[in-house]
N, C-alpha and C. Protein backbone atom coordinates (compact mmCIF):
# COMPACT_ATOMS: atom_id res chain seq x y z
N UNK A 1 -9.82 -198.29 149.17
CA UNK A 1 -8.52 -198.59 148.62
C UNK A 1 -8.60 -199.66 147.53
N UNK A 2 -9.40 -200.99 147.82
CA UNK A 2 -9.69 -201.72 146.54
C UNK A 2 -10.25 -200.91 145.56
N UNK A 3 -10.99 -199.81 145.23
CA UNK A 3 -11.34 -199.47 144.23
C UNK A 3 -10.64 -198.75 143.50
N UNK A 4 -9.34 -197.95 144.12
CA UNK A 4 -8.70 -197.51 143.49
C UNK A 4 -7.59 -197.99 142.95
N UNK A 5 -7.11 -199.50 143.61
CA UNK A 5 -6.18 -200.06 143.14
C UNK A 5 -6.96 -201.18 141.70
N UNK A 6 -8.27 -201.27 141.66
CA UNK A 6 -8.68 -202.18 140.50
C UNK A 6 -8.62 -200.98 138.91
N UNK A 7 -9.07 -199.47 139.29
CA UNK A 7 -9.30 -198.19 138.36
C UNK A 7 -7.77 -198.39 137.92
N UNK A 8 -6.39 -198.14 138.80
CA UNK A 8 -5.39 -197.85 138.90
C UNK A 8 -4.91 -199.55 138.13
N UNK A 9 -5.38 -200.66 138.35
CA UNK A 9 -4.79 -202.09 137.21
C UNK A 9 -5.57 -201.76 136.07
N UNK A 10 -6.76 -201.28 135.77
CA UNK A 10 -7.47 -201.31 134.79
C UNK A 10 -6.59 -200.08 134.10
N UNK A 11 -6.61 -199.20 134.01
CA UNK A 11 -5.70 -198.26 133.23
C UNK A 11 -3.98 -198.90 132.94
N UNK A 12 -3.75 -199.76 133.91
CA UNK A 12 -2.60 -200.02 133.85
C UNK A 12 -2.69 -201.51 132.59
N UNK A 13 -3.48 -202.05 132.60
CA UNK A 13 -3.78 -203.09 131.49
C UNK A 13 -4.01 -202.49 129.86
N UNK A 14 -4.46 -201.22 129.91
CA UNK A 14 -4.81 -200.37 128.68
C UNK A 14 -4.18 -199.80 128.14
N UNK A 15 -2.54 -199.28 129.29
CA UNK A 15 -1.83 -199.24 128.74
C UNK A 15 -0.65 -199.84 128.15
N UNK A 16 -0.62 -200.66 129.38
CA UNK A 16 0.26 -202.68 128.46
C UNK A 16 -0.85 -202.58 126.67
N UNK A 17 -1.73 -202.52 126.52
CA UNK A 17 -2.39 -203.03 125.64
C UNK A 17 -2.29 -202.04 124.42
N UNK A 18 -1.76 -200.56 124.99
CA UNK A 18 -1.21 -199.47 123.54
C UNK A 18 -0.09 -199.84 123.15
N UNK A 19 1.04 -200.17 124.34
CA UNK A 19 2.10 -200.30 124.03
C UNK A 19 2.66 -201.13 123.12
N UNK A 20 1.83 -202.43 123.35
CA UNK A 20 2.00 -203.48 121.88
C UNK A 20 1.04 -203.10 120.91
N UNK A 21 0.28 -202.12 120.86
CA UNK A 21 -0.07 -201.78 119.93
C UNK A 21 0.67 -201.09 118.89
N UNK A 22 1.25 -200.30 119.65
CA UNK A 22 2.13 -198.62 119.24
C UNK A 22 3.34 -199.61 118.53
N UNK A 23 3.96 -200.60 119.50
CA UNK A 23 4.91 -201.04 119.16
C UNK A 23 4.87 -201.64 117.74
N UNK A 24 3.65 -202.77 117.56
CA UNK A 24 3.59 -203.68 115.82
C UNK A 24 3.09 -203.17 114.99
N UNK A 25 2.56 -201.52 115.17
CA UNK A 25 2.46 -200.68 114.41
C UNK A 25 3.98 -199.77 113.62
N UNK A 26 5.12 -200.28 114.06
CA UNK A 26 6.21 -199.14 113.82
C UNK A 26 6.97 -200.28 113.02
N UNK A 27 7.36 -199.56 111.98
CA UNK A 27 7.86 -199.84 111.24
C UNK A 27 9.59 -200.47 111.79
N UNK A 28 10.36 -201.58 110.89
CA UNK A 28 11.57 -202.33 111.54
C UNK A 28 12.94 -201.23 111.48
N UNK A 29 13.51 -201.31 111.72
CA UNK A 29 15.12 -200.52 112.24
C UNK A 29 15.62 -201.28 111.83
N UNK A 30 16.00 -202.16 110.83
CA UNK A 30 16.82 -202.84 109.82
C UNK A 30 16.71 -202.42 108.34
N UNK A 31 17.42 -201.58 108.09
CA UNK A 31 17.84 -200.65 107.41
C UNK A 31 18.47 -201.92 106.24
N UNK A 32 19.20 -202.14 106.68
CA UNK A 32 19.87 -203.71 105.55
C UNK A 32 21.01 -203.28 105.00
N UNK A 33 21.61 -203.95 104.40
CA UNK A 33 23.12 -203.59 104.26
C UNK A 33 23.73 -202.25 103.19
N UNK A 34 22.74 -201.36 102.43
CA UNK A 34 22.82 -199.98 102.34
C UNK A 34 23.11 -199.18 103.33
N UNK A 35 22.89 -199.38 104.88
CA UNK A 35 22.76 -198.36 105.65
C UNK A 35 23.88 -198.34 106.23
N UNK A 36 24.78 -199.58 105.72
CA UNK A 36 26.11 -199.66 106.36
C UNK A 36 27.29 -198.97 105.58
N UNK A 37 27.20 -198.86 104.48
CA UNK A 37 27.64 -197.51 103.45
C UNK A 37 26.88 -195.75 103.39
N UNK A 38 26.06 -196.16 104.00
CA UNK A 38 25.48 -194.97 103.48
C UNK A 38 26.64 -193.67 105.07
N UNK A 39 26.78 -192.38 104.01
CA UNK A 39 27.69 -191.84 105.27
C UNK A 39 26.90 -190.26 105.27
N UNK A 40 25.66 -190.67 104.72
CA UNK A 40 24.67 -188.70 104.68
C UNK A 40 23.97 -189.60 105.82
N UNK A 41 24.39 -188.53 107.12
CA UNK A 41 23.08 -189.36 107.95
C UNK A 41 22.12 -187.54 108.45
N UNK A 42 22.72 -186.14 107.65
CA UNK A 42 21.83 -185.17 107.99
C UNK A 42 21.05 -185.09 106.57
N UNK A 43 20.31 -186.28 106.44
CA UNK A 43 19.23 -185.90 105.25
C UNK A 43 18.14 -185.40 105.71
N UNK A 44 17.30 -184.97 104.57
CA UNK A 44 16.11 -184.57 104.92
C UNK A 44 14.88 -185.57 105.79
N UNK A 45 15.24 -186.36 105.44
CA UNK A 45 14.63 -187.61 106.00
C UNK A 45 14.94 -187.55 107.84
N UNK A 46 16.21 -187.44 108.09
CA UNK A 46 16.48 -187.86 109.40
C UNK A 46 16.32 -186.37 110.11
N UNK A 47 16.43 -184.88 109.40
CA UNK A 47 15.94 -183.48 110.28
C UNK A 47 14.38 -183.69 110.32
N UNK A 48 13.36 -184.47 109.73
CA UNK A 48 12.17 -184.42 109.76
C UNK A 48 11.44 -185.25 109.97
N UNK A 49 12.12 -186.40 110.72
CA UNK A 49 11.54 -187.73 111.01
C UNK A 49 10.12 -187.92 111.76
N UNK A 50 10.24 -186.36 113.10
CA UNK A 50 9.68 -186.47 114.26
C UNK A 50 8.17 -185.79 113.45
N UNK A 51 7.79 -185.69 112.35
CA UNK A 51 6.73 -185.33 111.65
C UNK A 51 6.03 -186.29 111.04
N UNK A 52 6.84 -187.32 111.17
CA UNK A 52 6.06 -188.43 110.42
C UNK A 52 5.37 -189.27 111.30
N UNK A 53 4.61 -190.04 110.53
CA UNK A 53 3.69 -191.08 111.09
C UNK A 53 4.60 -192.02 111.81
N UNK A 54 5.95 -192.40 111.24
CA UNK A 54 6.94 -192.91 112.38
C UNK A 54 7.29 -192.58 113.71
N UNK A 55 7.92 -191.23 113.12
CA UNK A 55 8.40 -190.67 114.35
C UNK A 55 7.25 -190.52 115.70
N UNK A 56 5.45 -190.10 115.21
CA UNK A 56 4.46 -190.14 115.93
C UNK A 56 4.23 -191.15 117.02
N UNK A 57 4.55 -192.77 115.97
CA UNK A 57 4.70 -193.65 117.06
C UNK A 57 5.50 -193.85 117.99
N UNK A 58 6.83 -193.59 117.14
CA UNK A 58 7.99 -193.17 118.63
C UNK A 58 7.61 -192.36 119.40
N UNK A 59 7.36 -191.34 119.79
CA UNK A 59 6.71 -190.65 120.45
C UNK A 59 5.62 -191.06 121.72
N UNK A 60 4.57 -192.04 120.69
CA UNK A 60 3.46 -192.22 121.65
C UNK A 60 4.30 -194.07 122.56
N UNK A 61 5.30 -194.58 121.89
CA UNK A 61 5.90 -195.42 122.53
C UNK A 61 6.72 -195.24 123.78
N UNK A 62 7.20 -193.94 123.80
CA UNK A 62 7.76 -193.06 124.92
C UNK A 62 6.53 -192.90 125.78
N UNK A 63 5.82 -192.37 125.56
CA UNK A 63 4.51 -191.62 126.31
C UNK A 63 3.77 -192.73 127.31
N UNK A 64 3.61 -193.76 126.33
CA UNK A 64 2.74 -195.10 126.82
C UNK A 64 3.94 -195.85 127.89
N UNK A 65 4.92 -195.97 127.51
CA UNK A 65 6.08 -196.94 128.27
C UNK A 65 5.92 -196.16 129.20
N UNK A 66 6.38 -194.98 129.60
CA UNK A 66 6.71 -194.04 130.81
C UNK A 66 5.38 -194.14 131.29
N UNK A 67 4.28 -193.86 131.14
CA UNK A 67 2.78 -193.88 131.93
C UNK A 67 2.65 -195.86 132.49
N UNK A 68 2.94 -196.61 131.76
CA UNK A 68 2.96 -197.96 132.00
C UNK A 68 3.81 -198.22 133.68
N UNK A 69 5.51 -197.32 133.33
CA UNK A 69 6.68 -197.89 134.58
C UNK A 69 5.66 -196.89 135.82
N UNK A 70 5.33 -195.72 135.49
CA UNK A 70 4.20 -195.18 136.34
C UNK A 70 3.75 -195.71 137.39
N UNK A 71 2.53 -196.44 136.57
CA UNK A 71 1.79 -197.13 137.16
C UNK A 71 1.61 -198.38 137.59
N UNK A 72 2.90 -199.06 137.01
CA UNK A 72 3.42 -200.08 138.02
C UNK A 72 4.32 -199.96 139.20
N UNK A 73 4.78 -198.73 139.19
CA UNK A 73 5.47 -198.39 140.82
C UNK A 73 3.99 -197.92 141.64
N UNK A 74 3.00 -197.28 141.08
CA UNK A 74 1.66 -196.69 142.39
C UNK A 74 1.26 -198.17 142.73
N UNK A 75 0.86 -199.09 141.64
CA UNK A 75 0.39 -200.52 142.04
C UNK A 75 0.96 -201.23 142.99
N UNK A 76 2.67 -201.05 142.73
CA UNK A 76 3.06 -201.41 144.00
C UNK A 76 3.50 -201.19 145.38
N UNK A 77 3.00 -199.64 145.25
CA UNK A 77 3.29 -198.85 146.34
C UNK A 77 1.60 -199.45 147.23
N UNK A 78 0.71 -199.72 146.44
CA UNK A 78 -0.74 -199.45 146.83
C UNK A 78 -0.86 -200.71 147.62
């Protein structure tokens, strides 16, 4: 049981350690005071976001967070 709960913190540290990765890799959500006029929000930009190198990180920020809450409920089940 110790060995699987040290495999089970060690993956769980790697993925604390993408997540701030993934995270200061993504670009800011302060748009700035254009975005408060702006009233096209079906541009091409926003139907094709999930293709970009942005949207990728959103993605793997979902992926990593959810595998992270994971494996801090088995840790504390263990």
């Amino acid at each position: 049981m110790d060995i699987l709960q040290m495999v089970v913190a060690g993956v769980y540290v790697l993925a604390a350690i993408a997540i701030i990765v993934v995270v200061l890799l993504q670009e800011g959500k302060s748009a700035g005071l254009g975005a408060a006029f702006a009233t096209n929000q079906e541009s091409y930009w926003n139907k094709n976001k999930k293709h970009t190198l942005e949207g990728r990180f959103e993605l793997w920020t979902k992926i990593t967070a959810g595998v992270f809450v994971v494996l801090a409920i088995v840790l504390n089940i263990i």
